[in-house]
Protein backbone atom coordinates (compact mmCIF):
# COMPACT_ATOMS: atom_id res chain seq x y z
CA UNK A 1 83.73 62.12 -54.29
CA UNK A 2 81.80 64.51 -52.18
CA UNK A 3 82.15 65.91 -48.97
CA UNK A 4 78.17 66.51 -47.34
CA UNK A 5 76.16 66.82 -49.95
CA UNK A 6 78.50 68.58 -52.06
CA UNK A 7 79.78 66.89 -55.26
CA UNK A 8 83.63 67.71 -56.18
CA UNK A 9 84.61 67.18 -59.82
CA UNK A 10 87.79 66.22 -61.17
CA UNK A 11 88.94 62.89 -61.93
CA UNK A 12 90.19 60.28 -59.27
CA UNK A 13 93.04 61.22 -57.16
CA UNK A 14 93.16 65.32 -57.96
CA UNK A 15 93.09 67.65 -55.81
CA UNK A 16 89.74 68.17 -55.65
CA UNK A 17 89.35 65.27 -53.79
CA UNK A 18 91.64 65.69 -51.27
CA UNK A 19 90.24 69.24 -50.28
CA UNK A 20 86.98 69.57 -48.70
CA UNK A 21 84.76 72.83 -49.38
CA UNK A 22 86.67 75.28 -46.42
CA UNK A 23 89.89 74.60 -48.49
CA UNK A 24 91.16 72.53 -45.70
CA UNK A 25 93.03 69.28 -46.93
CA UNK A 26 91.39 66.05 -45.66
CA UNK A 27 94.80 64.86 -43.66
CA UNK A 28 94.32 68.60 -41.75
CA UNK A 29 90.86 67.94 -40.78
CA UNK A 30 92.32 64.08 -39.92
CA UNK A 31 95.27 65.79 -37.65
CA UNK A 32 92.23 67.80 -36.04
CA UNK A 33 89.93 65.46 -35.19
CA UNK A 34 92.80 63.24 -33.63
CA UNK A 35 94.38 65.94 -31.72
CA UNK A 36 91.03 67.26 -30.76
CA UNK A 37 89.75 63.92 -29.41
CA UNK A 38 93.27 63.22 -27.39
CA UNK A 39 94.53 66.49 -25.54
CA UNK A 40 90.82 68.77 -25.74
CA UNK A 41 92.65 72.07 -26.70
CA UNK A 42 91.17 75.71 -26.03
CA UNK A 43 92.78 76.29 -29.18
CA UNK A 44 94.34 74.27 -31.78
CA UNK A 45 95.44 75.22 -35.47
CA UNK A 46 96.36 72.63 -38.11
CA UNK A 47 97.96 74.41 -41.40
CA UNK A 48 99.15 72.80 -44.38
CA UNK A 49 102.61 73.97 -45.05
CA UNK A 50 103.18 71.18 -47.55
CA UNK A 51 103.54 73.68 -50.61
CA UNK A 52 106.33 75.50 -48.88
CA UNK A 53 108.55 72.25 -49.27
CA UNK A 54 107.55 71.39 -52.76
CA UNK A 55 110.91 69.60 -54.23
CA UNK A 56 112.27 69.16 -50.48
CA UNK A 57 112.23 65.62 -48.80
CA UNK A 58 109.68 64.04 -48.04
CA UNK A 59 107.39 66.52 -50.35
CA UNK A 60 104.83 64.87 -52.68
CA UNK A 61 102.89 65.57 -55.24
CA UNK A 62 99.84 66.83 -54.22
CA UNK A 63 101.08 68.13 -50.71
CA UNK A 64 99.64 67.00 -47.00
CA UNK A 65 103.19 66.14 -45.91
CA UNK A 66 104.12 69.26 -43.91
CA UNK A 67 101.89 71.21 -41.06
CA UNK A 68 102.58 73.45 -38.48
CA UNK A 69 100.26 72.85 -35.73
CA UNK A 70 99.60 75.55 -32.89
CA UNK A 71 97.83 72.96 -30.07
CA UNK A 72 97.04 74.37 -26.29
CA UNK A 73 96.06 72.12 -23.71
CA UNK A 74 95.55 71.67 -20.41
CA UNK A 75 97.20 68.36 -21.40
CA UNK A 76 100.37 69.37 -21.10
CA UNK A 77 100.53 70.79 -18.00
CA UNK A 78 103.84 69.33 -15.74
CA UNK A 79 105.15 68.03 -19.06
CA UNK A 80 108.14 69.06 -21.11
CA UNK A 81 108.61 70.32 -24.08
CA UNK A 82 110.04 66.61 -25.04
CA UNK A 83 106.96 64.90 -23.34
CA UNK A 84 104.58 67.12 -25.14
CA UNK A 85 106.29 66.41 -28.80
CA UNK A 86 106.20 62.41 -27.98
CA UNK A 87 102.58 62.75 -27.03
CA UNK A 88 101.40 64.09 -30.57
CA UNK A 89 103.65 62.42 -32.76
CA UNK A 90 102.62 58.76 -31.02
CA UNK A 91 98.72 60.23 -31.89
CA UNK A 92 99.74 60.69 -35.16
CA UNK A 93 101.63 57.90 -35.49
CA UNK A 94 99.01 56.25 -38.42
CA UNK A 95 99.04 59.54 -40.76
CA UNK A 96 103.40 59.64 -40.33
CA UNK A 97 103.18 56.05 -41.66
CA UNK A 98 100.68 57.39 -44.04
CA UNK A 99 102.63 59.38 -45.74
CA UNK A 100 102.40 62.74 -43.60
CA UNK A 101 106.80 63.89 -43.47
CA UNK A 102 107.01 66.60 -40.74
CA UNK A 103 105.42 68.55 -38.29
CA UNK A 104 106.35 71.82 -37.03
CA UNK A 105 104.49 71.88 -33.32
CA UNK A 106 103.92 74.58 -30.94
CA UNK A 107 102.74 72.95 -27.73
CA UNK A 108 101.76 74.92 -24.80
CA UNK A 109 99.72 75.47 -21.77
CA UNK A 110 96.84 77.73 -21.39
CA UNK A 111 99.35 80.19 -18.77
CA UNK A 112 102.11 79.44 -21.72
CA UNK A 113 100.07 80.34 -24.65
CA UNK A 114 98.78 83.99 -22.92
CA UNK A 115 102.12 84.85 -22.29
CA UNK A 116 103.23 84.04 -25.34
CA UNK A 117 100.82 86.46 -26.97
């Protein structure tokens, strides 16, 4: 498997395969690309927290079952914080039934974010 025209070795199903060349596991880059495409955030952070939970429910081998995702949007704006966590976890309703367990989400407005900081 390769991801642009870089070749990674290992055999089927390692991790080498499921990591592209920025160390970034393929469901991450997945989340991104969803959550990028939905809610256009000024700034939007997708970690893999998956080896933090190793032996923990819902942990697999292999990890890309846990993230913490920072996500601010002008989305969000006049919704709560409920609203805001329905929102992402119906646009990543495919990877949950994919195998993905939990997501840690910080959802916030631009005004939210900058006080925040």
């Amino acid at each position: 498997m390769g991801v642009g025209n870089v070749r990674l070795a290992g055999p089927i199903g390692s991790l080498a395969e499921r990591v592209d060349i920025w160390g970034m596991t393929l469901r991450a880059a997945r989340l991104e690309a969803v959550l990028t495409r939905t809610f256009a955030p000024l700034l939007l952070r997708v970690v893999d927290d998956s080896a933090r939970h190793a032996g923990h429910a819902g942990a697999q081998a292999g990890g890309q079952t846990h993230y913490n995702v920072l996500l601010v949007a002008e989305a969000f704006r006049g919704m709560t914080r409920v609203a805001r966590s329905r929102a992402v976890h119906a646009t990543l309703a495919e990877e949950f039934s994919g195998g993905m367990h939990a997501l840690a989400l910080t959802l916030r407005t631009p005004e939210e974010h900058a006080a925040a900081e």
